[in-house]
PDB file of N, CA and C in Angstrom:
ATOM      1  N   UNK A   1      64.489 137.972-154.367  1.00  0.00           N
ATOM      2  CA  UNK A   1      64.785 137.176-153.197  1.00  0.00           C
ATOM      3  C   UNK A   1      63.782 137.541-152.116  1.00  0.00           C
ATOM      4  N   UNK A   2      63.196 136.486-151.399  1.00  0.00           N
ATOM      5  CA  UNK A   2      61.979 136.729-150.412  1.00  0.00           C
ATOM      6  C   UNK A   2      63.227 136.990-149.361  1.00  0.00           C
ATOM      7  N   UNK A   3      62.170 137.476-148.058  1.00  0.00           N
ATOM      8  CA  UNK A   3      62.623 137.697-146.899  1.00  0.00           C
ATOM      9  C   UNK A   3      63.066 136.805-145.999  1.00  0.00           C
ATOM     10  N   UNK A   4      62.494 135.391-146.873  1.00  0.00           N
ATOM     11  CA  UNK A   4      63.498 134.420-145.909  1.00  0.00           C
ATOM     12  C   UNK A   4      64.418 133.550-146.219  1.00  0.00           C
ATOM     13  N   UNK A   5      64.274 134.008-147.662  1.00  0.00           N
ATOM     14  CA  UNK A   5      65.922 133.360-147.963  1.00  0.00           C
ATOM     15  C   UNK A   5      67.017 134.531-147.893  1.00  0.00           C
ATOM     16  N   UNK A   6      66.597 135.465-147.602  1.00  0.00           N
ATOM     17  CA  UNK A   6      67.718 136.487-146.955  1.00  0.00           C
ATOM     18  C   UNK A   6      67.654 136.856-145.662  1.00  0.00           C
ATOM     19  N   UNK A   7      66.814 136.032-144.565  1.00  0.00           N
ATOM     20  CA  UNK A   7      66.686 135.292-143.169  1.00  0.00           C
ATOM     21  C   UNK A   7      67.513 134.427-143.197  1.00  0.00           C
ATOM     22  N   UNK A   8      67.764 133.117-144.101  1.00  0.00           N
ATOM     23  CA  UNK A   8      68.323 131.992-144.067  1.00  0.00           C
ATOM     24  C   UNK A   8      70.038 132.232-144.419  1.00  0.00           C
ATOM     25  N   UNK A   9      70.081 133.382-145.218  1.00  0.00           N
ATOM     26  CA  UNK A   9      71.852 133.325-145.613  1.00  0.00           C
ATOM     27  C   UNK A   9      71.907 134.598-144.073  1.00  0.00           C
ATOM     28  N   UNK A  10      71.280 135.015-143.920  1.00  0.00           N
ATOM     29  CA  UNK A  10      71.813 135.732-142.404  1.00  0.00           C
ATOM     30  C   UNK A  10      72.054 134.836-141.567  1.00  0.00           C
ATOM     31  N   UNK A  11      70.938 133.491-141.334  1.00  0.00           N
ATOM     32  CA  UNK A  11      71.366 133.038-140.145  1.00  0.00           C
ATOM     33  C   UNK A  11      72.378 132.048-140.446  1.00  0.00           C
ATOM     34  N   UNK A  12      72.606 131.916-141.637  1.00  0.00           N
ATOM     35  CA  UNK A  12      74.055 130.693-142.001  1.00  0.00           C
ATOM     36  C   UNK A  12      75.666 131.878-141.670  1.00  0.00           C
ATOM     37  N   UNK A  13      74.997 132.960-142.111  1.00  0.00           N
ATOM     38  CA  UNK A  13      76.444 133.714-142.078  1.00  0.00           C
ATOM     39  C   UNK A  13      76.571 133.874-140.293  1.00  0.00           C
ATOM     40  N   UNK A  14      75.096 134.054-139.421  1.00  0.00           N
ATOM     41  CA  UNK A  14      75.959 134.307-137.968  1.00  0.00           C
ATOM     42  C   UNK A  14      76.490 133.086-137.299  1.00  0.00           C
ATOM     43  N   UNK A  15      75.809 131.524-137.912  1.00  0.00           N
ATOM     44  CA  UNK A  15      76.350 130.419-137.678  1.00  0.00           C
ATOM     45  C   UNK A  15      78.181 130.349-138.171  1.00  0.00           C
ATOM     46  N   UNK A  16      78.128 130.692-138.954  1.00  0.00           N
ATOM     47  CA  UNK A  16      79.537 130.451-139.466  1.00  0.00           C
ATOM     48  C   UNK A  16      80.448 131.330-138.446  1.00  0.00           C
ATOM     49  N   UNK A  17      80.724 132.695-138.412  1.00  0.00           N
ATOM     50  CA  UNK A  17      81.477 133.553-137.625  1.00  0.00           C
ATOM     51  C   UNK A  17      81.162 133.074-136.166  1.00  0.00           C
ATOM     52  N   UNK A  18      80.303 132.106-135.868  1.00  0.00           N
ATOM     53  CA  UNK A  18      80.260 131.528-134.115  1.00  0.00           C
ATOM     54  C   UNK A  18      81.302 130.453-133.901  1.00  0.00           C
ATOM     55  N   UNK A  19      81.203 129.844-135.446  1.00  0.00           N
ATOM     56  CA  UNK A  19      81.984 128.108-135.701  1.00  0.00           C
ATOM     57  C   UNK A  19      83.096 128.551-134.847  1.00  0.00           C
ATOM     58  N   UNK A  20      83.315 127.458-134.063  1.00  0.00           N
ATOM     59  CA  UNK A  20      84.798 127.054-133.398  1.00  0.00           C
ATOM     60  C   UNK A  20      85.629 126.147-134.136  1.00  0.00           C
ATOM     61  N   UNK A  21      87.124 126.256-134.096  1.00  0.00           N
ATOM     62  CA  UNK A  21      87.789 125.610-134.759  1.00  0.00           C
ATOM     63  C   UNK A  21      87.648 126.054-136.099  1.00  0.00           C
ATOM     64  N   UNK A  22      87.594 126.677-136.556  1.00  0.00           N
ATOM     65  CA  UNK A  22      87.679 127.286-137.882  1.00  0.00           C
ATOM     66  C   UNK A  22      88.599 128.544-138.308  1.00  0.00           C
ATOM     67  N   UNK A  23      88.972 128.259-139.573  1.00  0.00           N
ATOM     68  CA  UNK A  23      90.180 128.998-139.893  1.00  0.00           C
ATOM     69  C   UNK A  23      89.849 130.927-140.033  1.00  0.00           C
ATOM     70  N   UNK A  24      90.049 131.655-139.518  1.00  0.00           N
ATOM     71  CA  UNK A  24      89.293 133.143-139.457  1.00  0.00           C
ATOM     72  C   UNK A  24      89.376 133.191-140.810  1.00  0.00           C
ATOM     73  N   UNK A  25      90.274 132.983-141.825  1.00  0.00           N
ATOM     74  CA  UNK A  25      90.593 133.659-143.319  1.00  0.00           C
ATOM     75  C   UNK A  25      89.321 132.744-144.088  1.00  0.00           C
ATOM     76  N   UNK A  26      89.011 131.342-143.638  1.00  0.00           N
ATOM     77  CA  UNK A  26      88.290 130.909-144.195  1.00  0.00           C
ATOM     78  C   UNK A  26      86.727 131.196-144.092  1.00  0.00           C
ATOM     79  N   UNK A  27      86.841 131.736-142.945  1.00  0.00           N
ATOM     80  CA  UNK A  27      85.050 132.475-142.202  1.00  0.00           C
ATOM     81  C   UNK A  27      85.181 133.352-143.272  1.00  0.00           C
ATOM     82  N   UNK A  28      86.147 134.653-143.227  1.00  0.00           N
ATOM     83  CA  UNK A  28      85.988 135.574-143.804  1.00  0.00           C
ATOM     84  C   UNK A  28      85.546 135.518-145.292  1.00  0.00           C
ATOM     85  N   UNK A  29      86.124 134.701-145.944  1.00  0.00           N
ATOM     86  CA  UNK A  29      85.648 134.215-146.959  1.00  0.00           C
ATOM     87  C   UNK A  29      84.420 133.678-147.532  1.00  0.00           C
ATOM     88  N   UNK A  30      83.700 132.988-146.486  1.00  0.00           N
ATOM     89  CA  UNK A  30      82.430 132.312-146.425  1.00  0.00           C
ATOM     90  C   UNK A  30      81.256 133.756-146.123  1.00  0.00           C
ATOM     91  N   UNK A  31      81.580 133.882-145.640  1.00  0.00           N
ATOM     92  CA  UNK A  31      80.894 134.917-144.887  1.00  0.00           C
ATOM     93  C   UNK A  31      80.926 136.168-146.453  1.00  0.00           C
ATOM     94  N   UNK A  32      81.698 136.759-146.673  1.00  0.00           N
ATOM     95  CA  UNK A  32      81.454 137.962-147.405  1.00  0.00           C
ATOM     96  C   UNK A  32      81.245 137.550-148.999  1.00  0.00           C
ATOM     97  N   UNK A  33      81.332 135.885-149.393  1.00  0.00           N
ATOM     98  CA  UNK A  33      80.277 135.293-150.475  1.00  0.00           C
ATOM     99  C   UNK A  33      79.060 134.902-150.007  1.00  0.00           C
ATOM    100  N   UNK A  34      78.482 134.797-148.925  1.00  0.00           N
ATOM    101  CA  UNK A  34      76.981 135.223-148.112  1.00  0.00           C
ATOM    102  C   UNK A  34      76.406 136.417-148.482  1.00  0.00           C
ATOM    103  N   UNK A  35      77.334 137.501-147.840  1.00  0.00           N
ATOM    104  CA  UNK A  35      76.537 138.665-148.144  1.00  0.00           C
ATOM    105  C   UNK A  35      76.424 139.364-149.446  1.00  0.00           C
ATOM    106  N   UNK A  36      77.199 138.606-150.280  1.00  0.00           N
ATOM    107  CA  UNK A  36      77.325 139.214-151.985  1.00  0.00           C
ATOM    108  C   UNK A  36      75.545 138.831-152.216  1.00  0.00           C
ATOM    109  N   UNK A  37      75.334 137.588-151.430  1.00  0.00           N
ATOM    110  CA  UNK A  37      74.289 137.051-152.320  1.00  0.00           C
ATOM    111  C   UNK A  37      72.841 137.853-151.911  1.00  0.00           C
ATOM    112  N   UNK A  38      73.006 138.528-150.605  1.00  0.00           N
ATOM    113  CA  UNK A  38      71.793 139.676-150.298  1.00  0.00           C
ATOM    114  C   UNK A  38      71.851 140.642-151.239  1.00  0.00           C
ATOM    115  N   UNK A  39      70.875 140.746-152.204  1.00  0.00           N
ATOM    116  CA  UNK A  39      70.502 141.878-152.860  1.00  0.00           C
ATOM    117  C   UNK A  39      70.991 143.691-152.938  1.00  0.00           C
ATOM    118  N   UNK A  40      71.177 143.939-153.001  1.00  0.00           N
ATOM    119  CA  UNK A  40      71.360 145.392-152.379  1.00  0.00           C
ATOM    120  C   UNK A  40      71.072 146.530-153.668  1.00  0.00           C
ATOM    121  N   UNK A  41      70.983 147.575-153.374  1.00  0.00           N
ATOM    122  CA  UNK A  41      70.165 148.769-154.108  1.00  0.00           C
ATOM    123  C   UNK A  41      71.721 148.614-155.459  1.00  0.00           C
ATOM    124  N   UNK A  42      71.751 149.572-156.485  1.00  0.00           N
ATOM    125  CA  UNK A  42      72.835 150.226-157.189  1.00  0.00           C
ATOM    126  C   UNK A  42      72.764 151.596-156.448  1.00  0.00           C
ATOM    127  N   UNK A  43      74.225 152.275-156.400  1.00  0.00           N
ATOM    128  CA  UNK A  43      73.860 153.781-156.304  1.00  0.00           C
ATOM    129  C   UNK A  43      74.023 153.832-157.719  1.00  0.00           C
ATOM    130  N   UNK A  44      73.699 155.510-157.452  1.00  0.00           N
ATOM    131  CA  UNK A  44      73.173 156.282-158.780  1.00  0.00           C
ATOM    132  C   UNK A  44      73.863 157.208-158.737  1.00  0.00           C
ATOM    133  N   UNK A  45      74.652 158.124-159.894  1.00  0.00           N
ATOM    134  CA  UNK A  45      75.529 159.202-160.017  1.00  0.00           C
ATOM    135  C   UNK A  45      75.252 159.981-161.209  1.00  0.00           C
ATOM    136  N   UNK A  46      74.864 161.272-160.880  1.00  0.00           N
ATOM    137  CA  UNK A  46      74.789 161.918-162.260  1.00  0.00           C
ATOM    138  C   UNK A  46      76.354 162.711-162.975  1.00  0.00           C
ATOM    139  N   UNK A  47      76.473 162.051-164.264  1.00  0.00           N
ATOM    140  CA  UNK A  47      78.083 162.377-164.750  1.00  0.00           C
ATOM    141  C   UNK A  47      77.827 163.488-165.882  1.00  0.00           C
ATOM    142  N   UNK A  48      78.709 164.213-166.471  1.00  0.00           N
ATOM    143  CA  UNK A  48      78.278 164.625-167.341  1.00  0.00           C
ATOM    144  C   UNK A  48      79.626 163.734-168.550  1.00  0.00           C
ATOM    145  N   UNK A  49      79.163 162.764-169.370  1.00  0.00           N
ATOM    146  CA  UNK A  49      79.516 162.259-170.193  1.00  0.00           C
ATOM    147  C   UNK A  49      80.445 162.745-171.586  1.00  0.00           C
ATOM    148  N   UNK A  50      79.708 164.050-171.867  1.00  0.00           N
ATOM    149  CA  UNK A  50      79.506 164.591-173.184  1.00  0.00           C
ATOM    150  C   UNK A  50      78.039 164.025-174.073  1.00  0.00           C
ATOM    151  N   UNK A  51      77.412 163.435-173.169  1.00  0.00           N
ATOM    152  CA  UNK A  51      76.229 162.679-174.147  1.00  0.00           C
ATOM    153  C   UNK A  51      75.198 163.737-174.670  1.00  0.00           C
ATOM    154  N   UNK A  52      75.324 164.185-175.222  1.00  0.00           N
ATOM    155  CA  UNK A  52      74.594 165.699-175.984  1.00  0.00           C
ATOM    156  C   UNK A  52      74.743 166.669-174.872  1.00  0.00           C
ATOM    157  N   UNK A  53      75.615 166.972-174.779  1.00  0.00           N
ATOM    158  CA  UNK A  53      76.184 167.817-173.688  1.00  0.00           C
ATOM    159  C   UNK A  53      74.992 168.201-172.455  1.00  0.00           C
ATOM    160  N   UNK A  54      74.604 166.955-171.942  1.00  0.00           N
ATOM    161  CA  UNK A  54      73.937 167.237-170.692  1.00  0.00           C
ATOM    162  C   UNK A  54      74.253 165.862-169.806  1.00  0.00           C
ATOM    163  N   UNK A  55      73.624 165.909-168.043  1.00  0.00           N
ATOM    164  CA  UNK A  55      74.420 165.059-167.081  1.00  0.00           C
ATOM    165  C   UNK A  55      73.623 163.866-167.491  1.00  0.00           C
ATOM    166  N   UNK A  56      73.603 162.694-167.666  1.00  0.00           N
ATOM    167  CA  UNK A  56      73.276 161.034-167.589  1.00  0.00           C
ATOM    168  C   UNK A  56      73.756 160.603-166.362  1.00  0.00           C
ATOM    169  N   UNK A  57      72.547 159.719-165.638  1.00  0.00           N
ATOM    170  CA  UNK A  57      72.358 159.227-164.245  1.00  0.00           C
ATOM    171  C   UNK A  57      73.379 157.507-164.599  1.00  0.00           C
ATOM    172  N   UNK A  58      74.448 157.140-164.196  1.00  0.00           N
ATOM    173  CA  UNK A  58      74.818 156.106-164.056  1.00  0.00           C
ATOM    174  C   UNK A  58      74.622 155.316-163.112  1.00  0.00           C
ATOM    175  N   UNK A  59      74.555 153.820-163.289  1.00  0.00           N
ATOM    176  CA  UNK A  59      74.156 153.274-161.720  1.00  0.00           C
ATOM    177  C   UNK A  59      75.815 152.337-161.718  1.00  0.00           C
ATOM    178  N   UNK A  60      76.099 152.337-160.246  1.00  0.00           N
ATOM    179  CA  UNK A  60      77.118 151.772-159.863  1.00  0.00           C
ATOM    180  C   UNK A  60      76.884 150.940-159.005  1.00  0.00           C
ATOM    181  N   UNK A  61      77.659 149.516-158.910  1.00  0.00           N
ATOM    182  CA  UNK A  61      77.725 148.814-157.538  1.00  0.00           C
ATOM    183  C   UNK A  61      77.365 148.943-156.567  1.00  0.00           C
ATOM    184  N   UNK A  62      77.196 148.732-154.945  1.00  0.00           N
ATOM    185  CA  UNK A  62      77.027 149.202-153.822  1.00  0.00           C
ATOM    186  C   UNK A  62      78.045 148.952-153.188  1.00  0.00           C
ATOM    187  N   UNK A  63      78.426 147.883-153.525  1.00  0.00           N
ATOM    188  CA  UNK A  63      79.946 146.854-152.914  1.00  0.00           C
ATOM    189  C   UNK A  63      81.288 147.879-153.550  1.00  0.00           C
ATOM    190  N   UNK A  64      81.189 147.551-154.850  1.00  0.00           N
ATOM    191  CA  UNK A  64      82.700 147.755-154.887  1.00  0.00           C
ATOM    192  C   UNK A  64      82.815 149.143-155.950  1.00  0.00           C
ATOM    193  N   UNK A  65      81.590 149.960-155.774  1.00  0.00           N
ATOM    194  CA  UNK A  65      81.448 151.152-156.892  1.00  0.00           C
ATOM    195  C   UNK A  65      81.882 150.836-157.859  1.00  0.00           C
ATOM    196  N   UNK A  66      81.739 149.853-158.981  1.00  0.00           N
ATOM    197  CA  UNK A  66      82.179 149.914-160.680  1.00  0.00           C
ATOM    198  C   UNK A  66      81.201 150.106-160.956  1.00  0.00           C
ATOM    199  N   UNK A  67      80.662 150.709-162.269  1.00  0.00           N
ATOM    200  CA  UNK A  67      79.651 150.413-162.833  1.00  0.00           C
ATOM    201  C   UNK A  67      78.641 148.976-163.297  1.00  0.00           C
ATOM    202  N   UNK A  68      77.590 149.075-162.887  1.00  0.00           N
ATOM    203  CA  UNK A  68      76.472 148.135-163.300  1.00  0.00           C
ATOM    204  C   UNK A  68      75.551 148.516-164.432  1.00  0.00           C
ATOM    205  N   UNK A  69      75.601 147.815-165.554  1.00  0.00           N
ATOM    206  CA  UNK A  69      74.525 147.945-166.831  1.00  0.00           C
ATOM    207  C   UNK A  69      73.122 147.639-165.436  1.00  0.00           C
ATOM    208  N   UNK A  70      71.757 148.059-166.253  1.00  0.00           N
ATOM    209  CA  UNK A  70      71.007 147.979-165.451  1.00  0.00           C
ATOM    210  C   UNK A  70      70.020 146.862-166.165  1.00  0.00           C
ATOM    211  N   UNK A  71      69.466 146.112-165.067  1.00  0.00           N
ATOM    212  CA  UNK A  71      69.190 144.846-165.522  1.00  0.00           C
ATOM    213  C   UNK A  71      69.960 143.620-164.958  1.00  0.00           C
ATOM    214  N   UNK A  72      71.174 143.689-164.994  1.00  0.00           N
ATOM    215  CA  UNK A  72      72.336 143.143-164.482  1.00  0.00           C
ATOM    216  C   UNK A  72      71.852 142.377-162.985  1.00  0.00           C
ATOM    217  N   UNK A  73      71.636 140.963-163.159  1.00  0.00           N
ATOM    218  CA  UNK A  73      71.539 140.356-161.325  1.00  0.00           C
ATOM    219  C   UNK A  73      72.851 140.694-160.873  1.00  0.00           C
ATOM    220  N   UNK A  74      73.967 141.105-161.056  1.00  0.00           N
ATOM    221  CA  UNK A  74      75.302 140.753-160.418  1.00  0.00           C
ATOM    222  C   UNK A  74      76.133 141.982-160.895  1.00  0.00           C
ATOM    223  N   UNK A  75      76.953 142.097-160.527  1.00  0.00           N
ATOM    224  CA  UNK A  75      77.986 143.240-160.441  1.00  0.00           C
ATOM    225  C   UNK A  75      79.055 142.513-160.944  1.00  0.00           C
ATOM    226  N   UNK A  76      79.686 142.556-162.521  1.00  0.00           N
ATOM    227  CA  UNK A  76      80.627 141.699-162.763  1.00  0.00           C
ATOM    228  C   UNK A  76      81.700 141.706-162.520  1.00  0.00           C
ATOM    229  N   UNK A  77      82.333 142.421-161.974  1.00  0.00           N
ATOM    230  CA  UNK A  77      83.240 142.635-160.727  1.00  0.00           C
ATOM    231  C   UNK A  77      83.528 141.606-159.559  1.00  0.00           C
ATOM    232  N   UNK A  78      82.512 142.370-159.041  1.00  0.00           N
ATOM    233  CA  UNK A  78      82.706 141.506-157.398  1.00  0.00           C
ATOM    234  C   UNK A  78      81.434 140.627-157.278  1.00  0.00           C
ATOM    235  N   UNK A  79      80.929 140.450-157.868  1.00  0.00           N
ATOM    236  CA  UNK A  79      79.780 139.428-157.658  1.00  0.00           C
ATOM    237  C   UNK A  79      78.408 140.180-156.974  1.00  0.00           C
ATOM    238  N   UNK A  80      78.448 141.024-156.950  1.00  0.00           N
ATOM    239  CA  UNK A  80      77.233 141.638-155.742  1.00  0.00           C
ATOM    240  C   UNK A  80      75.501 141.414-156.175  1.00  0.00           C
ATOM    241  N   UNK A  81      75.062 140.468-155.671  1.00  0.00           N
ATOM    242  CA  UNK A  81      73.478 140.545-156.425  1.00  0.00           C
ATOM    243  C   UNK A  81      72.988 141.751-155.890  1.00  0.00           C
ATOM    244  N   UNK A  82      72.341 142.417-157.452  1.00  0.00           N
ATOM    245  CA  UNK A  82      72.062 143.716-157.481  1.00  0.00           C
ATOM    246  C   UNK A  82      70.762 143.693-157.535  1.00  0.00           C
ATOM    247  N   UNK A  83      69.370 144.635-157.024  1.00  0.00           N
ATOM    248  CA  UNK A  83      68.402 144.841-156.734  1.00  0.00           C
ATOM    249  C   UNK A  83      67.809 145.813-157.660  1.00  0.00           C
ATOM    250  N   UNK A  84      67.280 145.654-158.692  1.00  0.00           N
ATOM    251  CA  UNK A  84      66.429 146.399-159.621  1.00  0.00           C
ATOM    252  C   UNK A  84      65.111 147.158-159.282  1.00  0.00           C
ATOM    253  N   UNK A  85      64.257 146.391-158.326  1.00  0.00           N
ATOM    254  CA  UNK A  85      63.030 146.716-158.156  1.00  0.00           C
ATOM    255  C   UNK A  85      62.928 148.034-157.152  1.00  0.00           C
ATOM    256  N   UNK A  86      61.337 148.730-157.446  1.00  0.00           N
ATOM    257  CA  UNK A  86      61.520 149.634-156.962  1.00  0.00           C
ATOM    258  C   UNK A  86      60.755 149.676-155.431  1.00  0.00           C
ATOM    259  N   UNK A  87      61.322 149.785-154.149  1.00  0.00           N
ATOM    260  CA  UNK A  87      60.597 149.909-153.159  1.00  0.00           C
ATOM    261  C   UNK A  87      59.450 150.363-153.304  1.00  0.00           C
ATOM    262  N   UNK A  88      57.941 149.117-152.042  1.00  0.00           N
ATOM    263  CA  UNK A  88      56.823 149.071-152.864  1.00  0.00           C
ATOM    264  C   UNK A  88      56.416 150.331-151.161  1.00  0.00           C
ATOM    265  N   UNK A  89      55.915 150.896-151.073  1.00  0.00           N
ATOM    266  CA  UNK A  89      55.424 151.885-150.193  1.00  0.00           C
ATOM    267  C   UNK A  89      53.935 151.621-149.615  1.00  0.00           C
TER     268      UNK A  89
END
């Protein structure tokens, strides 16, 4: 996702929470399937599994901490588009 289509669902989500006459449960709603659709990192957790008895790095959600296979655009859970790439420096 470029920087301005995650410009464009920002400025639809601060349009929406301004709307007058609108139902709050229904903003809320609109609004936090907006921000599912901004990208966001996985965290990362090192577990110890039993996987040849040493720790394996799992990646989890950011949204709703379940686990994410990696590769995964989405968090099958809660919907969260998930961000694979690695910050370019």
């Amino acid at each position: 996702m470029t920087n301005t289509e995650t410009d464009c669902i920002q400025n639809a989500i601060r349009h929406i929470q301004t709307a007058v006459d609108v139902d709050p449960w229904a903003t809320e709603i609109a609004v936090d399937a907006l921000e599912k659709q901004i990208p966001k990192k996985p965290k990362y957790k090192a577990e110890d599994r039993f996987v040849k008895n040493h720790f394996a790095e799992y990646s989890y959600c950011p949204t709703c901490e379940k686990e994410v296979v990696a590769g995964d655009m989405f968090c099958v859970m809660c919907g969260q588009r998930i961000c694979w790439q690695e910050e370019e420096t």
